[in-house]
C-alpha atoms as a PDB file:
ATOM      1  CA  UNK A   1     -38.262  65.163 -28.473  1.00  0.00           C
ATOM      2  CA  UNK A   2     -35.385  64.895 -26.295  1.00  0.00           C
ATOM      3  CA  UNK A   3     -33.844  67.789 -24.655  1.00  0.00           C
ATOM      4  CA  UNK A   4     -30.645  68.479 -24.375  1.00  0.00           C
ATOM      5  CA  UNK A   5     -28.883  69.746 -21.087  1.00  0.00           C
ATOM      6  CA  UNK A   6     -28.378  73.393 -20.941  1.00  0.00           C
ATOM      7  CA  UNK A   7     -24.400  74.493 -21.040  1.00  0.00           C
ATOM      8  CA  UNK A   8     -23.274  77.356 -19.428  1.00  0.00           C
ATOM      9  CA  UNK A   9     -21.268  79.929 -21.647  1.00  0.00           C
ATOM     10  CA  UNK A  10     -17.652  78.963 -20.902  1.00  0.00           C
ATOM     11  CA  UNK A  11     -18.683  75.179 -21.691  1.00  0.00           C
ATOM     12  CA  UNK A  12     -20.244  76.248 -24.791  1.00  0.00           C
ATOM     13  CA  UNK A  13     -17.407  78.524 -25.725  1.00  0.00           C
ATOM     14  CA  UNK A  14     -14.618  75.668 -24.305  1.00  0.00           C
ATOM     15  CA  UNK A  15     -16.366  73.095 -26.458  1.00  0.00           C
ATOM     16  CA  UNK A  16     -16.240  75.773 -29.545  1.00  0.00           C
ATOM     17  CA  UNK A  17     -12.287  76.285 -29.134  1.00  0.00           C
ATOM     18  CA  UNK A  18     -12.279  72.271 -29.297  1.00  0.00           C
ATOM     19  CA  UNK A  19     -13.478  72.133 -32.913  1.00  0.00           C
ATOM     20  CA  UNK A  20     -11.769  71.758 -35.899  1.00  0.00           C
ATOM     21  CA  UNK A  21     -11.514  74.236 -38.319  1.00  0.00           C
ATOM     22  CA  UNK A  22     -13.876  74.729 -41.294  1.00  0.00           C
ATOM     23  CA  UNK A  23     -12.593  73.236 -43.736  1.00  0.00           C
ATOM     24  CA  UNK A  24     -10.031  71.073 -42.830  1.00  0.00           C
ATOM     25  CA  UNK A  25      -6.969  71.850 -44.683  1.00  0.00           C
ATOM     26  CA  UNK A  26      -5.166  68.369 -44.159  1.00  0.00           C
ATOM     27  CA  UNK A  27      -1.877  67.673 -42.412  1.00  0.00           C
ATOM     28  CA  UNK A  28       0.877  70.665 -41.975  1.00  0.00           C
ATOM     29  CA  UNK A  29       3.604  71.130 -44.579  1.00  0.00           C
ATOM     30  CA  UNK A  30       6.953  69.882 -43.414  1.00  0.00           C
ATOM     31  CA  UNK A  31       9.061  72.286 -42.381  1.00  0.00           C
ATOM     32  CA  UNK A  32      11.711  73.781 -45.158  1.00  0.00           C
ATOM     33  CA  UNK A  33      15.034  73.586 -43.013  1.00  0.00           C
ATOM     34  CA  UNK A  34      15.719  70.471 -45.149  1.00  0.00           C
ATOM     35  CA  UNK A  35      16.074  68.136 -42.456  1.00  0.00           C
ATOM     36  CA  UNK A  36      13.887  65.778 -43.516  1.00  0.00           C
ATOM     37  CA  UNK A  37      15.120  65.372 -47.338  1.00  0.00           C
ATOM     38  CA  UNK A  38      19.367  65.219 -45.315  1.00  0.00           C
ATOM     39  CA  UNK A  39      17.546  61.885 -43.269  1.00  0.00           C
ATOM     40  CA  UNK A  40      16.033  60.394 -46.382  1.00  0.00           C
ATOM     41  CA  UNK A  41      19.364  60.753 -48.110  1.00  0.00           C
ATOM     42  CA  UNK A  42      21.427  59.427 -45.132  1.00  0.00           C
ATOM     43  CA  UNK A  43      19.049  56.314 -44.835  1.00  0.00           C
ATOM     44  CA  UNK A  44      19.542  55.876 -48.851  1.00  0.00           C
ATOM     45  CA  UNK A  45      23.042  55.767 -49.001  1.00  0.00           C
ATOM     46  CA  UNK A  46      23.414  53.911 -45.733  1.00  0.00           C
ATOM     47  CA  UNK A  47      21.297  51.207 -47.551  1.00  0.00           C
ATOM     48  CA  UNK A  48      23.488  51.065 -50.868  1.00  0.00           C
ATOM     49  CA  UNK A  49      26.523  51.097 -48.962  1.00  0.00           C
ATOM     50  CA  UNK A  50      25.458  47.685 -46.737  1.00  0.00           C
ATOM     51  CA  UNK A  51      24.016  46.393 -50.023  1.00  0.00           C
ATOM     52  CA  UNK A  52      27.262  46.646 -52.079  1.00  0.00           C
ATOM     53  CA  UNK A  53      28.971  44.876 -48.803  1.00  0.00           C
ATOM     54  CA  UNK A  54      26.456  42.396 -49.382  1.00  0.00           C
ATOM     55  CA  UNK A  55      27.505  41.853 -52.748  1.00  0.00           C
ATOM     56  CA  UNK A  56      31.089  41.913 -52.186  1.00  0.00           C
ATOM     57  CA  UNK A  57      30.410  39.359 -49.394  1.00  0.00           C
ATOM     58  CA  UNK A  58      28.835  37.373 -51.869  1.00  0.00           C
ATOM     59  CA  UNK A  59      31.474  37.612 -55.147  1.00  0.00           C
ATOM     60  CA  UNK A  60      34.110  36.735 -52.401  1.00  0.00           C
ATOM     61  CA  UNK A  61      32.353  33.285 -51.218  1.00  0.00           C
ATOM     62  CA  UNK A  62      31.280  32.324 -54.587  1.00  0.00           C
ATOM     63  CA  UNK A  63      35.402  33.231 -55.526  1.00  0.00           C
ATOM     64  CA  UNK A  64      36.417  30.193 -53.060  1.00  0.00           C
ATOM     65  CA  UNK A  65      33.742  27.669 -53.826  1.00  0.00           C
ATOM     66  CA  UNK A  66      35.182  25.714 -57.475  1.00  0.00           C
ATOM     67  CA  UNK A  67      32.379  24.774 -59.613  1.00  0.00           C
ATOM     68  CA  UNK A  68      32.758  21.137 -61.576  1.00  0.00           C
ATOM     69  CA  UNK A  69      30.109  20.359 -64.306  1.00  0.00           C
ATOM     70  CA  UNK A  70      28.261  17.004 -62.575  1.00  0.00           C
ATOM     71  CA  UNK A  71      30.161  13.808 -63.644  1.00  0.00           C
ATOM     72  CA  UNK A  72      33.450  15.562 -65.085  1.00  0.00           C
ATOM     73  CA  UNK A  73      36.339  13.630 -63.932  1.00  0.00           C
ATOM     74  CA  UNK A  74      38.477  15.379 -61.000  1.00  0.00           C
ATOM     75  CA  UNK A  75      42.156  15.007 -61.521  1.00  0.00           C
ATOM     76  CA  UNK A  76      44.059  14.598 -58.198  1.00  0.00           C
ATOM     77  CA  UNK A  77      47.384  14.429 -59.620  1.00  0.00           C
ATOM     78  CA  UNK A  78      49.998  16.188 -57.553  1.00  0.00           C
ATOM     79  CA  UNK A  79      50.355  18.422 -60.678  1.00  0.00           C
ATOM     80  CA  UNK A  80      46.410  19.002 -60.822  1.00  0.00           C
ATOM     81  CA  UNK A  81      46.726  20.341 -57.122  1.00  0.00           C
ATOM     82  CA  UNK A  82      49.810  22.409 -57.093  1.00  0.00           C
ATOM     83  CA  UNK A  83      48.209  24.197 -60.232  1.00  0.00           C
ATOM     84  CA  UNK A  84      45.067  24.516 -57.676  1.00  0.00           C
ATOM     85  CA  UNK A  85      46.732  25.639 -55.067  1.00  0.00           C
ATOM     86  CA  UNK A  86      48.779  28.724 -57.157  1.00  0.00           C
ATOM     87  CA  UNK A  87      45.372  30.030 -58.173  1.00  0.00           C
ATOM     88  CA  UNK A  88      43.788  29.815 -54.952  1.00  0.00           C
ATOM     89  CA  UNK A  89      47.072  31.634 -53.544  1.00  0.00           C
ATOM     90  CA  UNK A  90      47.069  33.936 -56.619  1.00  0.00           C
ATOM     91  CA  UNK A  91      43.211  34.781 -55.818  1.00  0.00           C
ATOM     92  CA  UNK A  92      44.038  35.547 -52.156  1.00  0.00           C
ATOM     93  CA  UNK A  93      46.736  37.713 -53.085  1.00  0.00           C
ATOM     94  CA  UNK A  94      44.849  39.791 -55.604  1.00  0.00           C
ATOM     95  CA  UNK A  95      41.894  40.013 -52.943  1.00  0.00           C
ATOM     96  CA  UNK A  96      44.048  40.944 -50.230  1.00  0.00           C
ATOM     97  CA  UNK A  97      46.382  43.295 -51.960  1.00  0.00           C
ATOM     98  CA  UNK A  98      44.109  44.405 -54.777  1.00  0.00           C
ATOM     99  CA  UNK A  99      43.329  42.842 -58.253  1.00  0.00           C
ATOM    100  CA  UNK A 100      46.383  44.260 -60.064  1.00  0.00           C
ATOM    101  CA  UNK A 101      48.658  41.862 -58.606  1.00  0.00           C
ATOM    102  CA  UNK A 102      47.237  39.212 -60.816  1.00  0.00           C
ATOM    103  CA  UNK A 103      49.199  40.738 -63.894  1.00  0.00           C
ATOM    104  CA  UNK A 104      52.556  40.176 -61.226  1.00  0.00           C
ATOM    105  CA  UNK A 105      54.693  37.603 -62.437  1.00  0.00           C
ATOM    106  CA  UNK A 106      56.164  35.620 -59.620  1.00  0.00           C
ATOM    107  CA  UNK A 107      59.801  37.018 -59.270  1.00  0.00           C
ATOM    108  CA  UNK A 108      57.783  40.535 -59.289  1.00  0.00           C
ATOM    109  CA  UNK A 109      55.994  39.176 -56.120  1.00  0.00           C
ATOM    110  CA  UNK A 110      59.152  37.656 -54.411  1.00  0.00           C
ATOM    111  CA  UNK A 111      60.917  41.633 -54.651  1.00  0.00           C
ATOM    112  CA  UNK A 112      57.177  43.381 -53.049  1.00  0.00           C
ATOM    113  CA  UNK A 113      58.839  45.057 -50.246  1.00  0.00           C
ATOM    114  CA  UNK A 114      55.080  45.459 -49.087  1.00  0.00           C
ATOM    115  CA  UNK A 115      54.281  41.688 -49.432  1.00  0.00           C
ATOM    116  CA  UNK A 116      57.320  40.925 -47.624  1.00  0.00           C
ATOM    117  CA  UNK A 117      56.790  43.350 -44.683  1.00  0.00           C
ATOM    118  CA  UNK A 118      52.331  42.125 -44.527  1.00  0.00           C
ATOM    119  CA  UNK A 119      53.294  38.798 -44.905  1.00  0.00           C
ATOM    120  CA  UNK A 120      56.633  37.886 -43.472  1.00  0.00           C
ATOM    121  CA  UNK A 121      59.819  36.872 -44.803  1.00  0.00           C
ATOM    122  CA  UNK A 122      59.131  33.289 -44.376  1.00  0.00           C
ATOM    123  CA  UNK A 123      55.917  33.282 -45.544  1.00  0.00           C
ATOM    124  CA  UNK A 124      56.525  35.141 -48.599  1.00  0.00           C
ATOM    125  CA  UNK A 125      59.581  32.892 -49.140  1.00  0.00           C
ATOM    126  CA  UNK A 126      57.245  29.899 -49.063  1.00  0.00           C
ATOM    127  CA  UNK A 127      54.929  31.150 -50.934  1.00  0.00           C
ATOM    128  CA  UNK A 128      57.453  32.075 -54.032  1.00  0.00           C
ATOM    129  CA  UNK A 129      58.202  28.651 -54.052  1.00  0.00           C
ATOM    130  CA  UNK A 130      54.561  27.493 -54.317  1.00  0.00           C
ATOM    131  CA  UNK A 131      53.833  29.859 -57.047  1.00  0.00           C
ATOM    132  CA  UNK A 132      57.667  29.247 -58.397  1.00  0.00           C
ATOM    133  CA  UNK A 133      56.580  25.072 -58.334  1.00  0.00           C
ATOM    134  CA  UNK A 134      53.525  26.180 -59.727  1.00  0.00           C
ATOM    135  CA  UNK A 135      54.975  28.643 -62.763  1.00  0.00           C
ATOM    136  CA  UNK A 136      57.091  25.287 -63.681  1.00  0.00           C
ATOM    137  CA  UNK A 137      54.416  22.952 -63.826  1.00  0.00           C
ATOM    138  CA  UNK A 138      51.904  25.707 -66.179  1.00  0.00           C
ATOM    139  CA  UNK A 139      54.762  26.568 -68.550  1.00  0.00           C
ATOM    140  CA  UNK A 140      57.565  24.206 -68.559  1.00  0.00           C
ATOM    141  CA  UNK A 141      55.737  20.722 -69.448  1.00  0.00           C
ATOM    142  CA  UNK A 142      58.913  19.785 -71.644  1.00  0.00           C
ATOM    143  CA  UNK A 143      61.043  19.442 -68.695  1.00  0.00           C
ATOM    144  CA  UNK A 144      61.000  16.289 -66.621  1.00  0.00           C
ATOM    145  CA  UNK A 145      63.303  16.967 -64.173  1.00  0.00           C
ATOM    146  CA  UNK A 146      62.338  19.289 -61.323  1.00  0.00           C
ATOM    147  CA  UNK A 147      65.378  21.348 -60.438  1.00  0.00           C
ATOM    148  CA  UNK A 148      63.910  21.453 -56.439  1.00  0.00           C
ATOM    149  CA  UNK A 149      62.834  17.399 -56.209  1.00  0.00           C
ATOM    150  CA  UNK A 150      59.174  16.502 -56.151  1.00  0.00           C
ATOM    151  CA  UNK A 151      57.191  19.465 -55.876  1.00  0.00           C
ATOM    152  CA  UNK A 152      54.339  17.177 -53.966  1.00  0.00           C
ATOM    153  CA  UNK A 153      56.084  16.502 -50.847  1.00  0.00           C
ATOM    154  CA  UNK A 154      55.517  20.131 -50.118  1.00  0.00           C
ATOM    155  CA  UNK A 155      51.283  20.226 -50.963  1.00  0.00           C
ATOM    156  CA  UNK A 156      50.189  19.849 -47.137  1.00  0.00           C
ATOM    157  CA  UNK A 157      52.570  22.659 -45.839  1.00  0.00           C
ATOM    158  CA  UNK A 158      51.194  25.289 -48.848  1.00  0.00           C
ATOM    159  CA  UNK A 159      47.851  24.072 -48.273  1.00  0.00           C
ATOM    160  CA  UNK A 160      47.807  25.008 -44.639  1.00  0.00           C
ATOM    161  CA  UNK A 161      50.129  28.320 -45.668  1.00  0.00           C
ATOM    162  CA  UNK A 162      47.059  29.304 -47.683  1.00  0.00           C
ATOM    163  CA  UNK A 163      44.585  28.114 -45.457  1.00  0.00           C
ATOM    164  CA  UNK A 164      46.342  30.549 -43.015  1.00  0.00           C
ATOM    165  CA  UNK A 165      46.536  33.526 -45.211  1.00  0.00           C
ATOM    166  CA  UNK A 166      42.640  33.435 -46.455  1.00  0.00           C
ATOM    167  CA  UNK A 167      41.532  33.712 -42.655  1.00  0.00           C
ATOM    168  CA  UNK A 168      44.211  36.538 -41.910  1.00  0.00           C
ATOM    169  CA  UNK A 169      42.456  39.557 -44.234  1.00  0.00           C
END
């Protein structure tokens, strides 16, 4: 048998104070200030708030990306892409200055005091006369004559106008 060192009193009772007690009762409650319940809710609605950004992020880039069915014919008339281009600058507008502006007509648009003063004078004036073009193209179709000339002659100048306003937000 082996023996075991002898301890002196204050080791034994040192040792003693070092041992858990019997039974073991399991980790501490958490305290009852509510701290710990005001993080958990923090941390919650931190995470819907970035995921709803997320999903905004993502509605806005699948907004600008067009979808064709594979194999469907793309018209690139001039009156194809002016009717294009007064969606896409419809879209931006509603984005930019909220979704009821959609229901505007264009006249409406070309008297926003607030449009005028975001986007400029000049800007707003040439972009009345996209949507204006645009407006004749959708619902006049009877009319051959344009009372402004050929409407395509101005396509490069709204395209970089709009390319402009979707990267100002």
């Amino acid at each position: 048998m082996i023996q075991q060192p002898k301890q002196s009193a204050a080791a034994a009772a040192a040792v003693e104070a070092l041992a858990p007690p019997r039974p073991n009762l399991g980790p501490e409650p958490l305290s009852a200030d509510g701290s710990s319940a005001l993080l958990v809710s923090a941390l919650l609605v931190g995470l819907l708030i970035f995921a709803a950004s997320v999903v905004a992020w993502r509605r806005r880039r699948l907004a600008d990306q067009t979808i064709e069915p594979p194999g469907s014919p793309r018209d690139d008339s001039p009156e194809a892409r002016l009717l294009a281009l007064r969606e896409r600058a419809r879209t931006i507008l509603a984005r930019r200055f909220g979704p009821a502006l959609r229901a505007r007509t264009t006249e409406e648009m070309a008297a926003d005091a607030r449009l005028a003063e975001t986007l400029g004078n000049d800007d707003l004036a040439r972009l009345t006369s996209l949507l204006r073009a645009g407006d004749r193209v959708l619902f006049d179709r009877a009319t051959d004559a344009e009372p402004d000339g050929d409407p395509s002659a101005d396509l490069a100048d709204w395209t970089a106008l709009l390319d402009a306003l979707s990267r100002s937000r």
